[in-house]
N, C-alpha and C. Protein backbone atom coordinates (compact mmCIF):
# COMPACT_ATOMS: atom_id res chain seq x y z
N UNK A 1 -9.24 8.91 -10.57
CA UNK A 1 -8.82 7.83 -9.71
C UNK A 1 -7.32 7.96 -9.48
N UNK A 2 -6.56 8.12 -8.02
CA UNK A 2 -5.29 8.00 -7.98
C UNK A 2 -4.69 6.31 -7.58
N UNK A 3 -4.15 6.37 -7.99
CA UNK A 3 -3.51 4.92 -7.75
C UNK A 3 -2.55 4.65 -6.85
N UNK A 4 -2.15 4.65 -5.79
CA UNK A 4 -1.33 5.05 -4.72
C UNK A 4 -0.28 4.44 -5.13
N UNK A 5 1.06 4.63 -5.24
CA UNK A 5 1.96 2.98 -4.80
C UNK A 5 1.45 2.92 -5.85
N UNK A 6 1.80 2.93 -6.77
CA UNK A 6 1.17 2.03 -8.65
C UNK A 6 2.40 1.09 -8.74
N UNK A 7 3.41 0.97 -8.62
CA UNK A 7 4.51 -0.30 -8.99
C UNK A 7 4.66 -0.17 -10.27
N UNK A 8 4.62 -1.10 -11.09
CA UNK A 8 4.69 -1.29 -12.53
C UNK A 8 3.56 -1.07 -13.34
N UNK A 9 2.38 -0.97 -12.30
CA UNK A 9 0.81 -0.10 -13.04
C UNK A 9 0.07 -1.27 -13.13
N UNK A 10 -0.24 -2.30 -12.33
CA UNK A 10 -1.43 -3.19 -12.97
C UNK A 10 -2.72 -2.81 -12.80
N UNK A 11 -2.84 -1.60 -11.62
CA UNK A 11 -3.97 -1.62 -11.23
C UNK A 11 -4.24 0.05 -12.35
N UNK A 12 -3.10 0.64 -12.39
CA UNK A 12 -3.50 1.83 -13.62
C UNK A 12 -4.24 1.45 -14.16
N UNK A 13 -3.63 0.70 -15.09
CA UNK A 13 -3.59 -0.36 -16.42
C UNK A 13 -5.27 -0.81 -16.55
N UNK A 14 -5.47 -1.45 -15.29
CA UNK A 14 -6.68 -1.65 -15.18
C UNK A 14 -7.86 0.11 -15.36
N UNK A 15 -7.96 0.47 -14.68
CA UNK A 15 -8.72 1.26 -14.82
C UNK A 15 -9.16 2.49 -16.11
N UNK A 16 -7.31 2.58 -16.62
CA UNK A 16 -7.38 3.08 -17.84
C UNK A 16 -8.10 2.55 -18.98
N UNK A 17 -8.15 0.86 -19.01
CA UNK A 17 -9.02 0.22 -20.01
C UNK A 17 -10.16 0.33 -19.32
N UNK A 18 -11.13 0.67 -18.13
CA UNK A 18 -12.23 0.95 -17.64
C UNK A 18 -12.86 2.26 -18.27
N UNK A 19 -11.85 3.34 -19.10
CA UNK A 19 -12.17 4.45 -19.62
C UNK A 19 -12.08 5.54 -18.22
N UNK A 20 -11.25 5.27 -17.42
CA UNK A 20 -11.05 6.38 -16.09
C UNK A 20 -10.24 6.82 -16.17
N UNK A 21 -9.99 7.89 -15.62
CA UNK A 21 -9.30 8.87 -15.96
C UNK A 21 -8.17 8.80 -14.66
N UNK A 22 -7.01 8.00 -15.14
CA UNK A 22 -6.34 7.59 -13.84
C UNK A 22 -4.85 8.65 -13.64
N UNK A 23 -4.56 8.44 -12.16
CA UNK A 23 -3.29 8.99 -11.95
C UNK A 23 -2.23 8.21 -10.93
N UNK A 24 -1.49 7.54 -11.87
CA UNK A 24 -0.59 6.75 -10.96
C UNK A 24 0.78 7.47 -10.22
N UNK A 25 0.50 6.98 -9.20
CA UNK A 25 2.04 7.72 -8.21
C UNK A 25 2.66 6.79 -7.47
N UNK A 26 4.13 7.11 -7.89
CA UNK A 26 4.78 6.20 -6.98
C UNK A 26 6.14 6.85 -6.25
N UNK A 27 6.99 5.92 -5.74
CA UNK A 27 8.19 6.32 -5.10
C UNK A 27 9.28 6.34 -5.98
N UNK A 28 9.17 4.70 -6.59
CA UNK A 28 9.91 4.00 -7.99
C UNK A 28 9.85 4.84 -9.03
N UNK A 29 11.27 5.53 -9.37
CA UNK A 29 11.06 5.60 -11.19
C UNK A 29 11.17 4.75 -11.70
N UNK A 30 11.94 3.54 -11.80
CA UNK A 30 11.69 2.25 -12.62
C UNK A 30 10.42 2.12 -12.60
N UNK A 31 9.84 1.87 -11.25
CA UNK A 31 8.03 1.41 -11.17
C UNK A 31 7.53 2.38 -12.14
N UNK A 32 7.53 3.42 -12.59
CA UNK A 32 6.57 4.33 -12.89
C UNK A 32 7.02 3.62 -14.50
N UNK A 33 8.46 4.14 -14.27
CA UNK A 33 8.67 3.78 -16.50
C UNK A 33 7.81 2.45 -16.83
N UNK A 34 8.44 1.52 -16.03
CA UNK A 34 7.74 0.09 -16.46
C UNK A 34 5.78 0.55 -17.14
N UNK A 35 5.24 1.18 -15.83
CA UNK A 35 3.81 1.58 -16.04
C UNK A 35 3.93 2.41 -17.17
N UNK A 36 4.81 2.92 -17.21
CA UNK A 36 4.22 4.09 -18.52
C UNK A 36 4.63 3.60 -20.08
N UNK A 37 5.27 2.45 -20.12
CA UNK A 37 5.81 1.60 -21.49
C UNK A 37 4.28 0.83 -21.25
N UNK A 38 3.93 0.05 -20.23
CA UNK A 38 2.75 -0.61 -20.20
C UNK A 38 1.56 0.18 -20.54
N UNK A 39 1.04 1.21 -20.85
CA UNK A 39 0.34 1.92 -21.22
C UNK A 39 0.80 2.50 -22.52
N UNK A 40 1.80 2.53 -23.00
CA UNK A 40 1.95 2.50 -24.30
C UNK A 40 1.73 1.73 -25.27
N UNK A 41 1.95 0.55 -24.81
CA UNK A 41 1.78 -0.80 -25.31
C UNK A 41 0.13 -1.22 -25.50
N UNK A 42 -0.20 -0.74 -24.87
CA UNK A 42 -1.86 -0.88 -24.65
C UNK A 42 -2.88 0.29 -25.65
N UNK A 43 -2.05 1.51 -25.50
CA UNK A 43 -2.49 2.83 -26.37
C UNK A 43 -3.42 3.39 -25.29
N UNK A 44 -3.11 3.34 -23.87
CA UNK A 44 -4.02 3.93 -23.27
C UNK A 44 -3.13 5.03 -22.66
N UNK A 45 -3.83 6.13 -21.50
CA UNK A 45 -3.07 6.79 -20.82
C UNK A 45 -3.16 7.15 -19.72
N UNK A 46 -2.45 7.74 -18.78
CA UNK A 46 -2.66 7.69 -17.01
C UNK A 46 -1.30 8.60 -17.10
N UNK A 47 -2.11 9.94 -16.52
CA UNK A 47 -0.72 11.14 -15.87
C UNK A 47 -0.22 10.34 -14.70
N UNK A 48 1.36 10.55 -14.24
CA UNK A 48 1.84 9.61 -13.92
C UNK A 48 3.17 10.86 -13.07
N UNK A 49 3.27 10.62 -11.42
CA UNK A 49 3.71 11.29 -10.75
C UNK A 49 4.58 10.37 -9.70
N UNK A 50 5.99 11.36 -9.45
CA UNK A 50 7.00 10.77 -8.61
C UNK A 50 6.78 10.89 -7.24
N UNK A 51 6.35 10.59 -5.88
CA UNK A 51 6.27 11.06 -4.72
C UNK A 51 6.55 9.86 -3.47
N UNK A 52 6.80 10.67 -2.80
CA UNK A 52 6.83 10.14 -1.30
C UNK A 52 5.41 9.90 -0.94
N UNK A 53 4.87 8.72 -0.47
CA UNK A 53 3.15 9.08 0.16
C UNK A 53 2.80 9.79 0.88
N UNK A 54 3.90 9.61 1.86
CA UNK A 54 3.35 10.75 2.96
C UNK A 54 3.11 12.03 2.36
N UNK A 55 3.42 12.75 1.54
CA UNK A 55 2.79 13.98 1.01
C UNK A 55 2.67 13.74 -0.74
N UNK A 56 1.00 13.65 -0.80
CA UNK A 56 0.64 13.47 -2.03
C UNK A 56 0.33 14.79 -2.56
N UNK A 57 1.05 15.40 -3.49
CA UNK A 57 1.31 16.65 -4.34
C UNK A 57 0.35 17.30 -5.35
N UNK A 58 -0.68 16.58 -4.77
CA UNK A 58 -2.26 17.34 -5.39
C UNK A 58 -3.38 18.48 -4.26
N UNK A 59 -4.05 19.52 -4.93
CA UNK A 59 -4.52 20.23 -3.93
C UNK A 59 -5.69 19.14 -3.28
N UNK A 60 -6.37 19.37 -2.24
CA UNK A 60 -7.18 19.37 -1.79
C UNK A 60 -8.44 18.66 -2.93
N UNK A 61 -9.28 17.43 -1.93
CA UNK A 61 -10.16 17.16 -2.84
C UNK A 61 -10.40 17.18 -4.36
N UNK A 62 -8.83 16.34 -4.85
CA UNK A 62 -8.90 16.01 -6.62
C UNK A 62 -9.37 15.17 -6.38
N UNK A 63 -9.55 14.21 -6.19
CA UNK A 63 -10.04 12.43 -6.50
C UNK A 63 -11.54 11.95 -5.91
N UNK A 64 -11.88 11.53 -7.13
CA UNK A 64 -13.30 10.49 -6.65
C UNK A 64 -12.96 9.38 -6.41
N UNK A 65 -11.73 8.98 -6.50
CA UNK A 65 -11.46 7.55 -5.68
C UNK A 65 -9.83 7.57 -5.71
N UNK A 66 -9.92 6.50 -4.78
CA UNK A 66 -8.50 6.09 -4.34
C UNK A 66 -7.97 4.59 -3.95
N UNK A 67 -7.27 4.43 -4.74
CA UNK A 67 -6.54 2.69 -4.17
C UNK A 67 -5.30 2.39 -4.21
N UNK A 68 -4.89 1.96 -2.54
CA UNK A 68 -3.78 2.10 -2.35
C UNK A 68 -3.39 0.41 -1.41
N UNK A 69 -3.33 -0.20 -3.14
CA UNK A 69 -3.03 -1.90 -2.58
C UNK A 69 -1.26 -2.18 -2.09
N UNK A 70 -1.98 -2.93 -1.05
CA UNK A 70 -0.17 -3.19 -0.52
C UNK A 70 1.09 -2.07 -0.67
N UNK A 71 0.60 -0.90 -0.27
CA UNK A 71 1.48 -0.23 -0.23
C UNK A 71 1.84 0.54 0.89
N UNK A 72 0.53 1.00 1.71
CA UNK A 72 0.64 1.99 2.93
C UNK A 72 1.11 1.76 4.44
N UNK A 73 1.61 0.25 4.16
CA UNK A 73 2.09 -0.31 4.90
C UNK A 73 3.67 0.00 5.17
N UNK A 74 4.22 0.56 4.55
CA UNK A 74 5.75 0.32 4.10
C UNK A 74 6.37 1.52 4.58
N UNK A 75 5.56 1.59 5.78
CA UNK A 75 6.09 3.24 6.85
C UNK A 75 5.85 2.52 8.63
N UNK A 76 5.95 3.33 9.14
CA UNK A 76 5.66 3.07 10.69
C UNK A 76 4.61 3.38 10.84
N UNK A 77 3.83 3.36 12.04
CA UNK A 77 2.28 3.37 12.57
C UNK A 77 1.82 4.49 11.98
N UNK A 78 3.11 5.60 12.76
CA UNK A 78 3.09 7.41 12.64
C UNK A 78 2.77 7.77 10.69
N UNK A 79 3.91 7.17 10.58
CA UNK A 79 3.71 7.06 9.03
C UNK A 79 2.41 6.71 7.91
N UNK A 80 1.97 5.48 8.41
CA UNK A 80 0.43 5.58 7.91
C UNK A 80 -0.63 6.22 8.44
N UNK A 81 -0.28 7.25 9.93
CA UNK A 81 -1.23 7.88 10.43
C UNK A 81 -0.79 9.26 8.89
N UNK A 82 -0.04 9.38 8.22
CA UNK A 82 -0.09 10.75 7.84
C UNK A 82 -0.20 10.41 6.90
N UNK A 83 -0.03 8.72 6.04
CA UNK A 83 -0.31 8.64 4.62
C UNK A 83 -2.09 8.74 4.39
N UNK A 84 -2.51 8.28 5.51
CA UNK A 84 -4.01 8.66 5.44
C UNK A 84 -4.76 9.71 5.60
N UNK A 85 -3.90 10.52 6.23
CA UNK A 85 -4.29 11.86 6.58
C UNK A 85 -4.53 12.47 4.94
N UNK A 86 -3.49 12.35 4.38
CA UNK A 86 -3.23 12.60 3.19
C UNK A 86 -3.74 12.10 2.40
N UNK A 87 -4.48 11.06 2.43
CA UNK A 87 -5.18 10.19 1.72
C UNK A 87 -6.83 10.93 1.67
N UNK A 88 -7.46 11.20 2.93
CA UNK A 88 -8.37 11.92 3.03
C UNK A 88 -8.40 13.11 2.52
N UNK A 89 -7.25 14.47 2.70
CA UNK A 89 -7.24 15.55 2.07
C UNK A 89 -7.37 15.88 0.60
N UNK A 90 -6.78 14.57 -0.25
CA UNK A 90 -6.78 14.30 -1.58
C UNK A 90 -8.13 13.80 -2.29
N UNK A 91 -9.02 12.89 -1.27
CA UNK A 91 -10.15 12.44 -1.51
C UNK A 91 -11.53 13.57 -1.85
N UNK A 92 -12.10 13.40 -2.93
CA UNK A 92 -13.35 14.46 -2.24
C UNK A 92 -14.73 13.83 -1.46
N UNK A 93 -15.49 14.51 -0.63
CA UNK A 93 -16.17 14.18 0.06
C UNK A 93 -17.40 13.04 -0.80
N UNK A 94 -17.46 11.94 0.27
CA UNK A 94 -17.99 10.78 -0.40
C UNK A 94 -16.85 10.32 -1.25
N UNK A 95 -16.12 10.34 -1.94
CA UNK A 95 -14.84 9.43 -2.76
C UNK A 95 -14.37 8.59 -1.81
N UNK A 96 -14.08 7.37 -3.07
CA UNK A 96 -13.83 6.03 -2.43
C UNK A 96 -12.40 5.45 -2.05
N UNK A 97 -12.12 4.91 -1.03
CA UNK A 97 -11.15 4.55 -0.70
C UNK A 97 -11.05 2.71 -0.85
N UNK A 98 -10.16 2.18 -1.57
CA UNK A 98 -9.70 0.90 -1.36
C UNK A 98 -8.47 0.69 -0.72
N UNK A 99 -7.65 -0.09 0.10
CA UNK A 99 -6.65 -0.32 0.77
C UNK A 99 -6.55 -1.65 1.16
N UNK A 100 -5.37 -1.72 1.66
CA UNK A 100 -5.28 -2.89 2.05
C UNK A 100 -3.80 -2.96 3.39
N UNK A 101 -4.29 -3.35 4.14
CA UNK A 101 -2.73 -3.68 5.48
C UNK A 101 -2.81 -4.91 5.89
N UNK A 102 -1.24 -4.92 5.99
CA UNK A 102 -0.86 -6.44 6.52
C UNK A 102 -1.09 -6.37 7.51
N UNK A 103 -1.52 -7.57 8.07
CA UNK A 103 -1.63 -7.97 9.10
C UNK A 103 -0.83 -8.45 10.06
N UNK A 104 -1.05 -8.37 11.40
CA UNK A 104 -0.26 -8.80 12.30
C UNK A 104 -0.58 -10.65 12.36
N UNK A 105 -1.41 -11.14 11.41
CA UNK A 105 -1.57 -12.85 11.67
C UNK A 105 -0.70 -13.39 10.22
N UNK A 106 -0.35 -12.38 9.71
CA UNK A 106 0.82 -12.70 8.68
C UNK A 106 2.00 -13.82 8.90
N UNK A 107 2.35 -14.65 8.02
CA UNK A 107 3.34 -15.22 8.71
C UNK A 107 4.78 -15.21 8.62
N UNK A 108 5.06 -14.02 7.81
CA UNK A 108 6.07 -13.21 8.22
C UNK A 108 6.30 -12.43 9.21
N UNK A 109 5.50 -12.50 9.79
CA UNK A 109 5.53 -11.54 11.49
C UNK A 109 6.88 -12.37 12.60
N UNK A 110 6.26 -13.86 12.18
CA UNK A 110 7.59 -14.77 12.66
C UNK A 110 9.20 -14.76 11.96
N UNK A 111 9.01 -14.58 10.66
CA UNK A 111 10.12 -14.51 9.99
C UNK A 111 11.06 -13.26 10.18
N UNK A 112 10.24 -12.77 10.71
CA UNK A 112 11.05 -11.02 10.90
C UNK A 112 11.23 -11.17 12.60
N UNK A 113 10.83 -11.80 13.15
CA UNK A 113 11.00 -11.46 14.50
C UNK A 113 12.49 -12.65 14.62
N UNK A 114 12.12 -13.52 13.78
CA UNK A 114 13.52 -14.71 14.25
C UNK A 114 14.33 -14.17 13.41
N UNK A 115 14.38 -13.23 12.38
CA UNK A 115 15.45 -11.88 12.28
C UNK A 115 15.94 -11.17 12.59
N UNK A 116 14.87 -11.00 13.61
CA UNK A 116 15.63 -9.71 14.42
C UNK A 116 16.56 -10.53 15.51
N UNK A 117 16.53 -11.67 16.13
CA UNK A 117 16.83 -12.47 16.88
C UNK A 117 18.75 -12.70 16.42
N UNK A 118 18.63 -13.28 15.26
CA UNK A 118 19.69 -13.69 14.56
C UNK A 118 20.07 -12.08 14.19
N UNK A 119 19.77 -10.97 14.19
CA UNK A 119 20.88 -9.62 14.10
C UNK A 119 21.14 -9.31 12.30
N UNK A 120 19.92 -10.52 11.63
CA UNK A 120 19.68 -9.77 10.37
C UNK A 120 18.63 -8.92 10.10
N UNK A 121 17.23 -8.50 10.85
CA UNK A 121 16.83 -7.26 10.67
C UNK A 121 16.29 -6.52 11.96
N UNK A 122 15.73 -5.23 11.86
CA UNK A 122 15.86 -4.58 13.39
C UNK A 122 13.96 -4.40 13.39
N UNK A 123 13.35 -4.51 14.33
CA UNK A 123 12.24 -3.74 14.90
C UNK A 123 12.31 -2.73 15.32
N UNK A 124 11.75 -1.32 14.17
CA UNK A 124 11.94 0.03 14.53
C UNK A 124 10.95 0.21 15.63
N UNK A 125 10.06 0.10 15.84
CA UNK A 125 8.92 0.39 16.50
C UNK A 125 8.23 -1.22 16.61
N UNK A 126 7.21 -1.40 17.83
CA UNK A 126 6.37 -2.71 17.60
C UNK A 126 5.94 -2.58 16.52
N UNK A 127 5.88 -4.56 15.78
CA UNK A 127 5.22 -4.76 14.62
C UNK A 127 5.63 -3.76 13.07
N UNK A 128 6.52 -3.31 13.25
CA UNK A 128 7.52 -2.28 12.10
C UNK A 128 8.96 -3.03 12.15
N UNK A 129 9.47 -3.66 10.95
CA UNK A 129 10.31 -4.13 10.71
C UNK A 129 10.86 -4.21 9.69
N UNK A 130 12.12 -3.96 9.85
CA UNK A 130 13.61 -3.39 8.12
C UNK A 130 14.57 -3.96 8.44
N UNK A 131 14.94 -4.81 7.23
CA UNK A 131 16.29 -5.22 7.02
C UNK A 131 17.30 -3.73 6.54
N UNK A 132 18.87 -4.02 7.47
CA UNK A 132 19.04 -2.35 7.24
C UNK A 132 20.05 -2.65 5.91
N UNK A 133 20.36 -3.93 5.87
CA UNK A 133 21.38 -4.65 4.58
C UNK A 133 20.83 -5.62 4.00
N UNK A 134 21.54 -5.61 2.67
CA UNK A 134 21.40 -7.13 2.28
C UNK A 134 19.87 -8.21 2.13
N UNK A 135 19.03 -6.94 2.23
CA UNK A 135 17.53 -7.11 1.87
C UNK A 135 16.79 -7.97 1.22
N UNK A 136 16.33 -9.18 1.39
CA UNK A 136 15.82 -9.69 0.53
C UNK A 136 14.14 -9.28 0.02
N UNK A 137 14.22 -9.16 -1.23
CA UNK A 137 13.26 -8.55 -2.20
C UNK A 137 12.98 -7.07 -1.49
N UNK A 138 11.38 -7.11 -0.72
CA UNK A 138 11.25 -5.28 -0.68
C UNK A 138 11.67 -5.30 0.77
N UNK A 139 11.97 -6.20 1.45
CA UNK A 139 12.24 -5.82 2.93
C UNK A 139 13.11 -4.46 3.63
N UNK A 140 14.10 -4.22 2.15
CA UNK A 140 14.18 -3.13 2.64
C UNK A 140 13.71 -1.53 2.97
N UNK A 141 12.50 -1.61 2.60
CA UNK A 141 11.37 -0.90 3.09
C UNK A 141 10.77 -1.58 4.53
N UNK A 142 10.77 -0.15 5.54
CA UNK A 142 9.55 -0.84 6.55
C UNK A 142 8.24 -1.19 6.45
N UNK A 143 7.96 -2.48 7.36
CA UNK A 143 7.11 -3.15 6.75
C UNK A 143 5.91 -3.17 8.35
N UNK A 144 4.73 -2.57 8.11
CA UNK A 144 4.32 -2.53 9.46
C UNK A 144 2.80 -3.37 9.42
N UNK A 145 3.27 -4.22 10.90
CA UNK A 145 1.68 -5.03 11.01
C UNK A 145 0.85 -4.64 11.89
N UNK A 146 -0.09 -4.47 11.24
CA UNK A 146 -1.36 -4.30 12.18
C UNK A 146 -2.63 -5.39 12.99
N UNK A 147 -2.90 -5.09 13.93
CA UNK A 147 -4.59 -6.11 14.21
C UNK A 147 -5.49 -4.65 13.67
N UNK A 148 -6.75 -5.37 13.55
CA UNK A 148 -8.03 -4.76 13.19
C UNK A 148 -8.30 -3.51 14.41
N UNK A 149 -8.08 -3.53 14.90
CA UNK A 149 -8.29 -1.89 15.82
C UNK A 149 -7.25 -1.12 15.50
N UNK A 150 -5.97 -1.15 15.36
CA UNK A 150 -5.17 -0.42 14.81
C UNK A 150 -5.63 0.00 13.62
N UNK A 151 -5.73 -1.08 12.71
CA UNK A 151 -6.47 -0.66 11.06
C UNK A 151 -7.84 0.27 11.64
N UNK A 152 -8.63 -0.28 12.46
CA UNK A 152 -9.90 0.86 12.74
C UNK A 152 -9.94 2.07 12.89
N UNK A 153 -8.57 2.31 13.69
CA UNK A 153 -7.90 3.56 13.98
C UNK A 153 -7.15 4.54 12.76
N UNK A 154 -6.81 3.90 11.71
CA UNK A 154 -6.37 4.36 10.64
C UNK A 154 -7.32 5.31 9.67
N UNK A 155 -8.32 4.19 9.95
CA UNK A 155 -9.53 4.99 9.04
C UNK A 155 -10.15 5.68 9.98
N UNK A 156 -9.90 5.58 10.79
CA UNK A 156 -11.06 6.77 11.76
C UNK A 156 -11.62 7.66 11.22
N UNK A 157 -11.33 8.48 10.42
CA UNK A 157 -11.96 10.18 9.32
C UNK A 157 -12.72 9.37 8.42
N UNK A 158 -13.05 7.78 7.92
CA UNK A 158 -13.76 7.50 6.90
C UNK A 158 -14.80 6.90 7.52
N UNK A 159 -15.48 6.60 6.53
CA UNK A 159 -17.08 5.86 6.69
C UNK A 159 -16.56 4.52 6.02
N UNK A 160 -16.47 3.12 7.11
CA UNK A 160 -15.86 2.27 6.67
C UNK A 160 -17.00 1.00 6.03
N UNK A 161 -17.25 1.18 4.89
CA UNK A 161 -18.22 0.34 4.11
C UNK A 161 -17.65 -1.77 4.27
N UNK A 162 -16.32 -1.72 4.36
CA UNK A 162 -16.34 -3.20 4.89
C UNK A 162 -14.68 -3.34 4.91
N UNK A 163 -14.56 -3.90 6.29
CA UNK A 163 -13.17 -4.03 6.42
C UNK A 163 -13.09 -5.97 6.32
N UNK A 164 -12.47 -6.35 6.28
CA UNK A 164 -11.97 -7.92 6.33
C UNK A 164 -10.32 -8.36 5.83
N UNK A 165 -10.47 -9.39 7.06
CA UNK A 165 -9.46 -9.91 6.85
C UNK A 165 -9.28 -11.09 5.80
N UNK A 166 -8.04 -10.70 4.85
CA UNK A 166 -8.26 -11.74 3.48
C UNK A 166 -7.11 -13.07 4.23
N UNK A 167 -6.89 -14.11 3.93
CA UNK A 167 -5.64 -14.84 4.25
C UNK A 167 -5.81 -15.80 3.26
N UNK A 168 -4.19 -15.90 2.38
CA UNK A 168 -3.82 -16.83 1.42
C UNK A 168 -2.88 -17.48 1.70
N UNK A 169 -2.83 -18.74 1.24
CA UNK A 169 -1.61 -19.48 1.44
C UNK A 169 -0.95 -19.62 0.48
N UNK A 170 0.33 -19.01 0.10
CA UNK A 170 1.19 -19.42 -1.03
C UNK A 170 2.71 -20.04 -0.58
N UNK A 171 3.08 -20.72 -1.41
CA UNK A 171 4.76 -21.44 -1.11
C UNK A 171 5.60 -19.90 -1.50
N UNK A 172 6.44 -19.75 -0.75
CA UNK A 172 7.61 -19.25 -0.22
C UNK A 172 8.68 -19.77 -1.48
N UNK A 173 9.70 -18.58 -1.77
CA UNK A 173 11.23 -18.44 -2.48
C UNK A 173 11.59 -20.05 -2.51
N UNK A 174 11.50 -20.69 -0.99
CA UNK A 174 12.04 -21.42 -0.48
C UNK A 174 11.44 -22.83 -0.86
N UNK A 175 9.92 -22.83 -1.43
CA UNK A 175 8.80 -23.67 -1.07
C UNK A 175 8.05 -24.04 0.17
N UNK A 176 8.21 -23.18 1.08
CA UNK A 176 7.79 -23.07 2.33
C UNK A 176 6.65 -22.61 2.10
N UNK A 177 5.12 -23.09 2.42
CA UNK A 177 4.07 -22.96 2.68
C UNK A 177 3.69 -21.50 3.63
N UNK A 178 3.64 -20.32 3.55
CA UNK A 178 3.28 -19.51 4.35
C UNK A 178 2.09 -18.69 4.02
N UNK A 179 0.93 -18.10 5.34
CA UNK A 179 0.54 -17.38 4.91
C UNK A 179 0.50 -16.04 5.28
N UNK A 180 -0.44 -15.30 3.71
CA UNK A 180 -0.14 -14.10 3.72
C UNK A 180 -1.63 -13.70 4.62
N UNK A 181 -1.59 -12.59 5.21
CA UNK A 181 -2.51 -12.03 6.01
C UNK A 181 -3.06 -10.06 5.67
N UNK A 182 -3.73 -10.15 4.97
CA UNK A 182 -3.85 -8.14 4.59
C UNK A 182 -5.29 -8.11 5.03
N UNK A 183 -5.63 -7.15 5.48
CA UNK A 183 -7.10 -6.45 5.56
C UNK A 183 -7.59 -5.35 4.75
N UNK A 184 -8.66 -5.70 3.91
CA UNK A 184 -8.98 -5.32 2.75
C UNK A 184 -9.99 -4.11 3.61
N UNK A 185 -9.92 -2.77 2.87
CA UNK A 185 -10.87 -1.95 3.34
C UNK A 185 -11.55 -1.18 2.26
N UNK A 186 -12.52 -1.20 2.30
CA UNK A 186 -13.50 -0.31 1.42
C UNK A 186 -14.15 1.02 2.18
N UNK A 187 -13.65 2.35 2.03
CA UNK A 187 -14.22 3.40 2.87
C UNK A 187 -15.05 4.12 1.72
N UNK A 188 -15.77 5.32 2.26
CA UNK A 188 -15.57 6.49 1.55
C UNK A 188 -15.41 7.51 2.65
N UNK A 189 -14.95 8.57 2.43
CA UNK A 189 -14.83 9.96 2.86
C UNK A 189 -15.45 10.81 3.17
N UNK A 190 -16.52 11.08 4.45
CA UNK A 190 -17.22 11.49 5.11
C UNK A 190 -17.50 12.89 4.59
């Protein structure tokens, strides 16, 4: 199982106590140490790799599965056209894909656009948006929204077992009521 985007490892973490044989990758070396003290702490283990997504550094068809929560978003359109590309090449045939993309009914879609307005962050591309300073939390990563045909288009190379849109409402830094908007996908690999 690769773990795309692992962060601090919850979802490693998880699977390693499942008895799977996991491989977490991220961008973060902090993210990765945090995961790899958290698996110490536990006495479990998960090989554990530094990368860019767009090129995941395994040959061809290692993985019987793959999950890549809230992460594949954090490129431009082009960009998740090649993190998936890559996502598939890594997969083996029939292996499972979990994911997840924000959505364009997000309600940060407004918060970034009356950003870009006020000249604190820029729209690289439609629905792709980076603070280029002064970032609050991950914004300084691009952050790209999609509708459901775009996401359809993403998976195009998979066999899409159930896509949906999740939406939660949580209070905001601020206490501001907003919600969050991701589309949960379950594929496998044709």
């Amino acid at each position: 199982m690769l773990d795309l985007g692992c962060g601090i490892g919850r979802h490693t973490v998880a699977f390693a106590r499942m008895g799977l044989s996991v491989t977490a990758t991220d961008v973060s070396a902090s993210g990765l140490t945090i995961c790899t003290a958290w698996l110490d702490r536990e006495g479990l283990s998960a090989s554990r790799v530094r990368h860019q997504m767009g090129f995941i550094p395994f040959p061809n068809c290692t993985f019987d599965g793959l999950v890549a929560y809230n992460v594949i978003y954090h490129t431009t359109a082009a960009g998740m056209n090649q993190v998936l590309a890559e996502v598939s090449r890594v997969i083996r045939p029939k292996g499972r894909l979990y994911a997840t993309i924000i959505a364009r009914r997000d309600s940060r879609v407004a918060s970034y656009q009356t950003g870009v307005a006020m000249g604190k962050c820029v729209e690289i591309e439609p629905f792709t948006f980076i603070y280029p300073r002064d970032a609050p939390g991950d914004k300084y990563l691009p952050h790209h929204y999609s509708d459901e045909t775009e996401v359809r288009g993403f998976v195009a190379g998979f066999v899409v077992d159930d896509l949906r849109l999740v939406r939660v409402e949580y209070a905001d830094e601020d206490g501001v009521v907003q919600t969050g908007a991701h589309y949960h996908i379950q594929a496998r690999r044709s």
